[in-house]
PDB file of N, CA and C in Angstrom:
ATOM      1  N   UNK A   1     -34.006  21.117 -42.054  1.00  0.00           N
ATOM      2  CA  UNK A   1     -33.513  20.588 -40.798  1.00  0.00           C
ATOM      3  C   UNK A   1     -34.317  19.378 -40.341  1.00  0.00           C
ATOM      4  N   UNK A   2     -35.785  19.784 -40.450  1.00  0.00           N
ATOM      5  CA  UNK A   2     -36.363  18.183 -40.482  1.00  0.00           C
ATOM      6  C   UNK A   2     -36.180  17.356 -41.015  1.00  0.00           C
ATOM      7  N   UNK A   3     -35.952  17.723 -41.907  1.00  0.00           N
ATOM      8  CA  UNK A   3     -35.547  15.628 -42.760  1.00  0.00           C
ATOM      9  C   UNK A   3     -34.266  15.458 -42.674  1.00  0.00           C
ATOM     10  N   UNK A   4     -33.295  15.825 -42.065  1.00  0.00           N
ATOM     11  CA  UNK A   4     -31.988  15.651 -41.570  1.00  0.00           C
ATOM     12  C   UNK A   4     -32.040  14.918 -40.303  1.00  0.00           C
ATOM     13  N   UNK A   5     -32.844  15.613 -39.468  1.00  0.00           N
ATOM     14  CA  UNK A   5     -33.289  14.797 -38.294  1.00  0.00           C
ATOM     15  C   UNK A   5     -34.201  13.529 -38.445  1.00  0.00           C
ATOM     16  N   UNK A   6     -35.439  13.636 -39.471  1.00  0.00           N
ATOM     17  CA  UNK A   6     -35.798  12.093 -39.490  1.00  0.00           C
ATOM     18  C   UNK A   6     -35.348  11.107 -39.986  1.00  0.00           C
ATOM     19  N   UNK A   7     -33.758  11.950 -40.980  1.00  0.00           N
ATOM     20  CA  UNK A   7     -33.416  10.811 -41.922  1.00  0.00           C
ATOM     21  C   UNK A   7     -32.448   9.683 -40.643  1.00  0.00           C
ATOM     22  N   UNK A   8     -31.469  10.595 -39.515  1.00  0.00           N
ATOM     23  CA  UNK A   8     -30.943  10.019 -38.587  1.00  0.00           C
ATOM     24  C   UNK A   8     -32.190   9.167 -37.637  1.00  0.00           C
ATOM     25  N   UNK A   9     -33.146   9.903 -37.184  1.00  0.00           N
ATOM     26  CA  UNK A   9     -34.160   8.558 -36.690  1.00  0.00           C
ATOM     27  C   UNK A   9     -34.301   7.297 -37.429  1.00  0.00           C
ATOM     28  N   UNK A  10     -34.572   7.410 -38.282  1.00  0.00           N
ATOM     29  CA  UNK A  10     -34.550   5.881 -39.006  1.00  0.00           C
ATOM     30  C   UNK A  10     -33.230   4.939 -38.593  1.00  0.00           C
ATOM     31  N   UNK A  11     -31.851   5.393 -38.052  1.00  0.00           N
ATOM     32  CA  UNK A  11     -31.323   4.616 -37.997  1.00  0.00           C
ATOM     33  C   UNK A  11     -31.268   4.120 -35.799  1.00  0.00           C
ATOM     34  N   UNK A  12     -32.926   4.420 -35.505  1.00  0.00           N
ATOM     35  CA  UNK A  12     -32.375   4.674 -33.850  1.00  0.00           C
ATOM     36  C   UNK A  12     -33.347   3.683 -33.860  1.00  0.00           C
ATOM     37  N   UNK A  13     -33.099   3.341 -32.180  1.00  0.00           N
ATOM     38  CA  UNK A  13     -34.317   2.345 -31.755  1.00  0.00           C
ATOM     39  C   UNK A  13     -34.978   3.022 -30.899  1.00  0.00           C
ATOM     40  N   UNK A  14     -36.479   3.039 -31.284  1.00  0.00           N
ATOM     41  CA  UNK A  14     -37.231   4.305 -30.374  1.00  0.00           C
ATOM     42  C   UNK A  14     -37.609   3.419 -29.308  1.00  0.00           C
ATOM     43  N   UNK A  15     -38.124   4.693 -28.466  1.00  0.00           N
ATOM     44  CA  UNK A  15     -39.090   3.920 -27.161  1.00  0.00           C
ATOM     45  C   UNK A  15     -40.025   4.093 -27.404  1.00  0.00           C
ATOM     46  N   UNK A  16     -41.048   3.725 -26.952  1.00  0.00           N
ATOM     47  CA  UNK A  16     -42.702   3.646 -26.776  1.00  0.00           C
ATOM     48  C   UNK A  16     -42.936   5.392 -26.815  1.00  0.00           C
ATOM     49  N   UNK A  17     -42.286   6.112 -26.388  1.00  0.00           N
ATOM     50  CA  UNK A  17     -43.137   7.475 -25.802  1.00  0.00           C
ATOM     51  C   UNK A  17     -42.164   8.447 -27.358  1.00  0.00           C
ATOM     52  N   UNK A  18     -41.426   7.906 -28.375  1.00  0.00           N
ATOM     53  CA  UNK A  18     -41.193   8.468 -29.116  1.00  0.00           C
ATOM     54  C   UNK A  18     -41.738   8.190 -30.398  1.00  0.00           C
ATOM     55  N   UNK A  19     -42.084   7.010 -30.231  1.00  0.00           N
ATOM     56  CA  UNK A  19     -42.817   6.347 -31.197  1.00  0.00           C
ATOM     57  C   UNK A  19     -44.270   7.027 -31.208  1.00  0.00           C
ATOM     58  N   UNK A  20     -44.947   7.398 -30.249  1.00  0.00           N
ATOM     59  CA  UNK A  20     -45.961   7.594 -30.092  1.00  0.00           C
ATOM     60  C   UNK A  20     -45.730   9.226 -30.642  1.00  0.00           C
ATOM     61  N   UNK A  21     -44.774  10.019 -30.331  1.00  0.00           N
ATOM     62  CA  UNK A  21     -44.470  11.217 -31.386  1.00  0.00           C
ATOM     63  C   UNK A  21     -44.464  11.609 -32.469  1.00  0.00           C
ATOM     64  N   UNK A  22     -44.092  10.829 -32.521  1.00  0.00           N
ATOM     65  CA  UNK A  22     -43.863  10.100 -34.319  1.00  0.00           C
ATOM     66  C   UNK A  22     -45.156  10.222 -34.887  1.00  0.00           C
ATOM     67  N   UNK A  23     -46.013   9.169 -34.060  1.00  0.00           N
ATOM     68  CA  UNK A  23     -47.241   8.776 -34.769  1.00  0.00           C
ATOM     69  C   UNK A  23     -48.230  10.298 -34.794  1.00  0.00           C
ATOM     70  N   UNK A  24     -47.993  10.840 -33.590  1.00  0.00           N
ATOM     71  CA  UNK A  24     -48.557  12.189 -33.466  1.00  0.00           C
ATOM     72  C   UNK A  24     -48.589  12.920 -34.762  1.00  0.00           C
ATOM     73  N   UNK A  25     -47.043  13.048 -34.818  1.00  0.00           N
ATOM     74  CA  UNK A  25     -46.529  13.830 -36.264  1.00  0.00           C
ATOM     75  C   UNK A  25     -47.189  14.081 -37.508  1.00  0.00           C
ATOM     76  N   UNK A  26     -47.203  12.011 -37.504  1.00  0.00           N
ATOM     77  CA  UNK A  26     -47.745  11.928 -38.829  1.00  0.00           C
ATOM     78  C   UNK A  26     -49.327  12.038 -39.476  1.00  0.00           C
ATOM     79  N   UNK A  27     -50.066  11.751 -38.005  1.00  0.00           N
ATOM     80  CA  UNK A  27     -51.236  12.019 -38.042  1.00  0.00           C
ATOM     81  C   UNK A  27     -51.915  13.553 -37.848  1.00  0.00           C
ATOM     82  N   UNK A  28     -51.160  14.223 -37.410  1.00  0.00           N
ATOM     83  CA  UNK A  28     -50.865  16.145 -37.522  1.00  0.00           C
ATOM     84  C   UNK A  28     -50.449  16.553 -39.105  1.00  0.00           C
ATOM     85  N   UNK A  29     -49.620  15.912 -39.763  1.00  0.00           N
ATOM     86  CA  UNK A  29     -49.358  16.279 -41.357  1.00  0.00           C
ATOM     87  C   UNK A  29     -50.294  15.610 -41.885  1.00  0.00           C
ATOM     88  N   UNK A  30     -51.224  14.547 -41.877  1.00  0.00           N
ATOM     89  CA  UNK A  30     -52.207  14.473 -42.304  1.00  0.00           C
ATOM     90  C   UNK A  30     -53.503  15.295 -42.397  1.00  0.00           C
ATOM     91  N   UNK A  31     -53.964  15.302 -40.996  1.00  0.00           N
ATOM     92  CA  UNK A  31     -54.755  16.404 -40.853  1.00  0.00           C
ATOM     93  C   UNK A  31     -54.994  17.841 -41.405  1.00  0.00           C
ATOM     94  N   UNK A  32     -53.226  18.312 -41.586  1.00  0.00           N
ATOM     95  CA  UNK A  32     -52.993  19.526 -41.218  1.00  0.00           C
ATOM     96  C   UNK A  32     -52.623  19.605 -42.919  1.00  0.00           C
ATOM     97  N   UNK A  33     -51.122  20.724 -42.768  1.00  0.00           N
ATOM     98  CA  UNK A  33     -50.548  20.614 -44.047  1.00  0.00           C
ATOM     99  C   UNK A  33     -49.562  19.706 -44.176  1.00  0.00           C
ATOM    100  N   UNK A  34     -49.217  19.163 -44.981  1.00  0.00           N
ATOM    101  CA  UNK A  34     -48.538  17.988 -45.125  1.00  0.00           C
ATOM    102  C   UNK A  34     -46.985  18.968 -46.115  1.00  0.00           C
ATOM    103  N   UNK A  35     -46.049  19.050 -44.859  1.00  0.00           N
ATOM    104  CA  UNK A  35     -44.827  19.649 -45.490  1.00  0.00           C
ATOM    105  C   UNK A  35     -43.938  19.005 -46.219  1.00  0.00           C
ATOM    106  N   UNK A  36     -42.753  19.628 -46.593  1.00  0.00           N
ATOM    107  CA  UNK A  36     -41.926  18.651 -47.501  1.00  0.00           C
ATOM    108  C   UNK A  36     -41.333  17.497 -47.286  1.00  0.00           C
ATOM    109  N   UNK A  37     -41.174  17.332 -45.345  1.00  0.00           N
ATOM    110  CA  UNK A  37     -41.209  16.384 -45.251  1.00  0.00           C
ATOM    111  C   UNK A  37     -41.911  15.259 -45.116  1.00  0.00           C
ATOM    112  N   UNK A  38     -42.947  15.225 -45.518  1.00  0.00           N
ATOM    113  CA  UNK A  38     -43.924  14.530 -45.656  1.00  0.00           C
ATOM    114  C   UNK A  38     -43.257  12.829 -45.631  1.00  0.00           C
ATOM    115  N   UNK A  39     -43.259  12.789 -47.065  1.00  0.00           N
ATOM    116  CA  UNK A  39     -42.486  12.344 -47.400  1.00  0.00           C
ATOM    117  C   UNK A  39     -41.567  10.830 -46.746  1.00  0.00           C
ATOM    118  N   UNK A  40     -40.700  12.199 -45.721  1.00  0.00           N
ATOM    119  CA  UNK A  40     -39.131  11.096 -45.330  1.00  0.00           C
ATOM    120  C   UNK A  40     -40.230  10.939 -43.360  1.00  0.00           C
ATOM    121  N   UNK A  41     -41.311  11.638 -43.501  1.00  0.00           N
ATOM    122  CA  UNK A  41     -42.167  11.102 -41.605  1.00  0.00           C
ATOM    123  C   UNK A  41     -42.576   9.954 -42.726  1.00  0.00           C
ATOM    124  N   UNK A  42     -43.146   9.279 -43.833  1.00  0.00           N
ATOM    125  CA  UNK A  42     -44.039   8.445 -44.272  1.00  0.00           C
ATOM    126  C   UNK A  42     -43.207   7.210 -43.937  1.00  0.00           C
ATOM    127  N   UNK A  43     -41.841   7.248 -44.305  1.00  0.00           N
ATOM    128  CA  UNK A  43     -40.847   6.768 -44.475  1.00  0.00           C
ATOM    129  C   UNK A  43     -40.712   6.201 -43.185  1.00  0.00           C
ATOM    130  N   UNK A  44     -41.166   6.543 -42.006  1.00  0.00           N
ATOM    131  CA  UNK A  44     -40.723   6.327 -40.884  1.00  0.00           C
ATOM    132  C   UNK A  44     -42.118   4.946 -40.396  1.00  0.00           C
ATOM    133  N   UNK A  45     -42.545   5.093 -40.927  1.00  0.00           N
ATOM    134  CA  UNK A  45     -43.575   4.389 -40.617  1.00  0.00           C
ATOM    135  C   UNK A  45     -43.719   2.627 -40.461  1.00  0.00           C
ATOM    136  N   UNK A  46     -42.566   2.124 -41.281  1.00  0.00           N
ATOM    137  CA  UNK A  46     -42.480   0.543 -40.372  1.00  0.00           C
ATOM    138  C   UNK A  46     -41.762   0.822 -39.120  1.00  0.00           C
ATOM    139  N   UNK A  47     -40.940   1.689 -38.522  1.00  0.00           N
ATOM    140  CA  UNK A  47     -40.699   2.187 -37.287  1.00  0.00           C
ATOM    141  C   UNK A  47     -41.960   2.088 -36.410  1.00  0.00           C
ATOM    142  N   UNK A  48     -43.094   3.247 -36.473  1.00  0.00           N
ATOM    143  CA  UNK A  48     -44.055   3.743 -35.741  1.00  0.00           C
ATOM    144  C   UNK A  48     -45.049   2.647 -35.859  1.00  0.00           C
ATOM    145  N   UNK A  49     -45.103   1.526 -36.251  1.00  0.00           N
ATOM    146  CA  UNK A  49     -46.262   1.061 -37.292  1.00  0.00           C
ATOM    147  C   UNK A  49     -46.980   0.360 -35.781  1.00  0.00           C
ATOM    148  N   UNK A  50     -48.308   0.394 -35.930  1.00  0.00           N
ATOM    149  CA  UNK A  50     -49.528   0.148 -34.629  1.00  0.00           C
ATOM    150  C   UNK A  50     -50.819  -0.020 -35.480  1.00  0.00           C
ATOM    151  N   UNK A  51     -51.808  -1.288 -34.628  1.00  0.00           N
ATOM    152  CA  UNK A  51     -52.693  -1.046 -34.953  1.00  0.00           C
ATOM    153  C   UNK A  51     -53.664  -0.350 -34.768  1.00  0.00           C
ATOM    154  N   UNK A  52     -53.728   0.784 -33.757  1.00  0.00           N
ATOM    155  CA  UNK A  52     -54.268   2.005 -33.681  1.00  0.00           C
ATOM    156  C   UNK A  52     -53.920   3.121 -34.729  1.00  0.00           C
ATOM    157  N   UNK A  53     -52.415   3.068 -34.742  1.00  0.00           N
ATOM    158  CA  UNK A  53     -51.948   4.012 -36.054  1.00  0.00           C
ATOM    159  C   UNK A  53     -52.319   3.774 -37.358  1.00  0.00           C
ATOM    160  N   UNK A  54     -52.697   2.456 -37.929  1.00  0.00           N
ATOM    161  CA  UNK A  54     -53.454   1.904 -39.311  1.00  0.00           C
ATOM    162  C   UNK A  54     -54.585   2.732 -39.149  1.00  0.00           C
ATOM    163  N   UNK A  55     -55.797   2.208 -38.129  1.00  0.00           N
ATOM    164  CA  UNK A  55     -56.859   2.218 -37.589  1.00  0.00           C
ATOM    165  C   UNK A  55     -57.074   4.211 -38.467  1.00  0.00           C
ATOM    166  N   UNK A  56     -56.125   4.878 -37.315  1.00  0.00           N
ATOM    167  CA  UNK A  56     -56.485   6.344 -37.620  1.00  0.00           C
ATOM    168  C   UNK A  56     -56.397   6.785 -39.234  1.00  0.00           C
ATOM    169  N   UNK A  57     -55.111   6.016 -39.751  1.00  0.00           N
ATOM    170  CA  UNK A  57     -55.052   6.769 -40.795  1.00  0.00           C
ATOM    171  C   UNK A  57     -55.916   6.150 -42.088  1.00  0.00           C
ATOM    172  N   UNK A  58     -56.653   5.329 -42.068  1.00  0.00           N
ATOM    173  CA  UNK A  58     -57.003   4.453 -42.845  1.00  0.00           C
ATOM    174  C   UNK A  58     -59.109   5.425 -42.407  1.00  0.00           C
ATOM    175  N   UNK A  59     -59.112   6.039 -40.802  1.00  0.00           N
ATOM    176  CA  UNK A  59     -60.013   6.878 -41.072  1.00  0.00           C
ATOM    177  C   UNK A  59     -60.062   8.063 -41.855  1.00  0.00           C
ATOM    178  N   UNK A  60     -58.840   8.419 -41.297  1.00  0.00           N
ATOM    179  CA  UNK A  60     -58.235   9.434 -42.348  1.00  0.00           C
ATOM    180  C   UNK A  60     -58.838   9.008 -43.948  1.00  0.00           C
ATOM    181  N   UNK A  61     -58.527   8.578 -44.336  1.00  0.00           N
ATOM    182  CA  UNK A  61     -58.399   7.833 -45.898  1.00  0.00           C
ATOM    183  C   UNK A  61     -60.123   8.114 -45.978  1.00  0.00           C
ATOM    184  N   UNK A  62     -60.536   7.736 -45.510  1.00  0.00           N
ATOM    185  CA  UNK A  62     -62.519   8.029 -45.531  1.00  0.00           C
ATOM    186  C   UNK A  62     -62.712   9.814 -45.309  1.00  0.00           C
ATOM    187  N   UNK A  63     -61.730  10.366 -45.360  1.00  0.00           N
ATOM    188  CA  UNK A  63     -62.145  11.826 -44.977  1.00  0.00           C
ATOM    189  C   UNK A  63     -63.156  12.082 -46.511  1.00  0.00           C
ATOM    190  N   UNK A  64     -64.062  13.322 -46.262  1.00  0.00           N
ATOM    191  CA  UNK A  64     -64.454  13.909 -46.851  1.00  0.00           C
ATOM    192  C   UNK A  64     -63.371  15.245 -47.698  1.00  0.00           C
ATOM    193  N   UNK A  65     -62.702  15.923 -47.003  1.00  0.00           N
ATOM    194  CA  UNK A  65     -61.896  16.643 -46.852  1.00  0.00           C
ATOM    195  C   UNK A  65     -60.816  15.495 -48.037  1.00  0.00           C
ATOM    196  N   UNK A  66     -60.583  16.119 -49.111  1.00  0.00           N
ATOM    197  CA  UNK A  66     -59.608  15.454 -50.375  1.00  0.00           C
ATOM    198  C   UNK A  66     -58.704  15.817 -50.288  1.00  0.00           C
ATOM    199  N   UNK A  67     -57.752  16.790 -49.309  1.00  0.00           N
ATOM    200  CA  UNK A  67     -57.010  16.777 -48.916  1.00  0.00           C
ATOM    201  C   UNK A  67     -56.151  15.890 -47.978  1.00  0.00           C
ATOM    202  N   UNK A  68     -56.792  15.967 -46.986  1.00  0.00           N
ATOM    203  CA  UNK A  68     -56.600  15.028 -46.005  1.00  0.00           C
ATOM    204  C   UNK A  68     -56.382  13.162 -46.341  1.00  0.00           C
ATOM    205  N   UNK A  69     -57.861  13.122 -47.655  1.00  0.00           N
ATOM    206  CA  UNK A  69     -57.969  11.465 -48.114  1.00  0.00           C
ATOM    207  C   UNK A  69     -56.508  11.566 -48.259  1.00  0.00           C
ATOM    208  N   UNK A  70     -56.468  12.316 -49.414  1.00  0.00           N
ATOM    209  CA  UNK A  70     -55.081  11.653 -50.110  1.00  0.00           C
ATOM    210  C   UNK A  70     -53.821  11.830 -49.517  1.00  0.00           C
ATOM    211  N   UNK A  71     -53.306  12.633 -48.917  1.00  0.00           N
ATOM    212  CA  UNK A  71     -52.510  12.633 -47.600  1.00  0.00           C
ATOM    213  C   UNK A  71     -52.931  11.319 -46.909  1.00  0.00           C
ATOM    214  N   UNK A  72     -53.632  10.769 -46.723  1.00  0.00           N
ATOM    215  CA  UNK A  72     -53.808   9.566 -45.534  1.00  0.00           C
ATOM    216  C   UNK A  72     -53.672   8.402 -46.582  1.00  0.00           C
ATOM    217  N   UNK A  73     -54.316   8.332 -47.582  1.00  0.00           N
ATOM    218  CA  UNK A  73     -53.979   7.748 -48.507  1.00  0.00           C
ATOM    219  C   UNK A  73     -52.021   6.884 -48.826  1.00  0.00           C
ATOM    220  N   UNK A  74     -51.786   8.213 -49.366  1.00  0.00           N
ATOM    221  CA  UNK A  74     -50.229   8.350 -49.968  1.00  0.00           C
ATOM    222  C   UNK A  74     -49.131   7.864 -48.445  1.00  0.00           C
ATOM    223  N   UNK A  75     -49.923   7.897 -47.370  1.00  0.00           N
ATOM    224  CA  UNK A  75     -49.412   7.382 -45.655  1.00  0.00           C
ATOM    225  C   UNK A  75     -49.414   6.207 -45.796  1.00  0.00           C
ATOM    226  N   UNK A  76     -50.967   5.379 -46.255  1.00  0.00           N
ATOM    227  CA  UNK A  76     -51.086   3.804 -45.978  1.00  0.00           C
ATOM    228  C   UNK A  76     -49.919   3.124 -46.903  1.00  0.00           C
ATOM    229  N   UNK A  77     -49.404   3.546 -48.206  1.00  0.00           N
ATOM    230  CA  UNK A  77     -48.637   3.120 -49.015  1.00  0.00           C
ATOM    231  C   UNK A  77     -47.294   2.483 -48.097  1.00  0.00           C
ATOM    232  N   UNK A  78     -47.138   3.375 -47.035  1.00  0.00           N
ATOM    233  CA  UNK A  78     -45.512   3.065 -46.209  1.00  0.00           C
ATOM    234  C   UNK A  78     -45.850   2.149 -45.243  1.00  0.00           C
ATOM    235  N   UNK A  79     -47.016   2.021 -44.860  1.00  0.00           N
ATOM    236  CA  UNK A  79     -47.275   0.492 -43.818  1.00  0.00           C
ATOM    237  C   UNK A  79     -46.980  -1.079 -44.450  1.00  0.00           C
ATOM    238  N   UNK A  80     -46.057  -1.548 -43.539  1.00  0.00           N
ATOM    239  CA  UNK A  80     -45.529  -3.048 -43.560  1.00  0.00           C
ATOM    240  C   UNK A  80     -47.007  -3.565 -43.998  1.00  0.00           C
ATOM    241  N   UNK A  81     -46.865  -4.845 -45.480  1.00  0.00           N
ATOM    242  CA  UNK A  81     -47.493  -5.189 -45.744  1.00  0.00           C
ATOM    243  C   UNK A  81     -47.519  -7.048 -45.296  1.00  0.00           C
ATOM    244  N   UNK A  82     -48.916  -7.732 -44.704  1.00  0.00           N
ATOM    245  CA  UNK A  82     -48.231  -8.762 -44.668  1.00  0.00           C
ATOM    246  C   UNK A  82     -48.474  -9.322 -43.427  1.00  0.00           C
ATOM    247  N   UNK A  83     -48.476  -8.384 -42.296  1.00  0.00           N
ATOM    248  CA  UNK A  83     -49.015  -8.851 -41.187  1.00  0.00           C
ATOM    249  C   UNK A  83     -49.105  -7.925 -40.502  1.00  0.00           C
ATOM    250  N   UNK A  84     -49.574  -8.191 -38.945  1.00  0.00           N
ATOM    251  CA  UNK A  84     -50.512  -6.905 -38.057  1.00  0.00           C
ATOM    252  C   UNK A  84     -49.382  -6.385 -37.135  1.00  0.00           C
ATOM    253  N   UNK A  85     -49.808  -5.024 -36.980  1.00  0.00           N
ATOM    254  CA  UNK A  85     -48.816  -4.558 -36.454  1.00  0.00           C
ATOM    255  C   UNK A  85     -49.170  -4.629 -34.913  1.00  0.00           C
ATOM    256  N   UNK A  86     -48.208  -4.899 -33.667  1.00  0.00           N
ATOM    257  CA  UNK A  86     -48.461  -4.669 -32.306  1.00  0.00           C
ATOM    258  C   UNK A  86     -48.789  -3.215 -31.928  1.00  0.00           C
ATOM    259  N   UNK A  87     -49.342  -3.394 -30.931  1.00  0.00           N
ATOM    260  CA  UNK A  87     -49.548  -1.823 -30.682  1.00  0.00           C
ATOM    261  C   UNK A  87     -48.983  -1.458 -29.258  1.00  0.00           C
TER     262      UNK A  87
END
């Protein structure tokens, strides 16, 4: 049911306070367990894209925890390459 629902977000224009959900999300499946949708939230990410949201997950990426790296890792792959994101 989740990736049914994020696959229709991708086609919406968020607001600020959903975007910021989003980013929640993805930085919670990082942290956390990273479910099957992993994946199609990564996907969402020139949507959500911030330079606070780089910032976190790119700490992420320095985790000790090799779980988490590579989860934060396999995240930075879906950030717009090229120029900075607004926040």
């Amino acid at each position: 049911m989740l990736e049914s629902i994020l696959q229709r977000v991708k086609k919406l224009s968020l607001s600020p306070t959903e975007k910021a959900s989003l980013q929640r999300l993805l930085l919670n499946r990082i942290e956390n367990a990273a479910l099957r949708s992993f994946r199609r939230i990564c996907q969402l990410i020139p949507m959500i894209d911030s330079d606070p949201l780089r910032e976190a997950v790119r700490d992420r990426a320095r985790s000790t925890d090799p779980s988490v790296k590579r989860r934060a890792e396999f995240a930075l792959r879906y950030f717009p390459t090229g120029h900075h994101a607004s926040a």
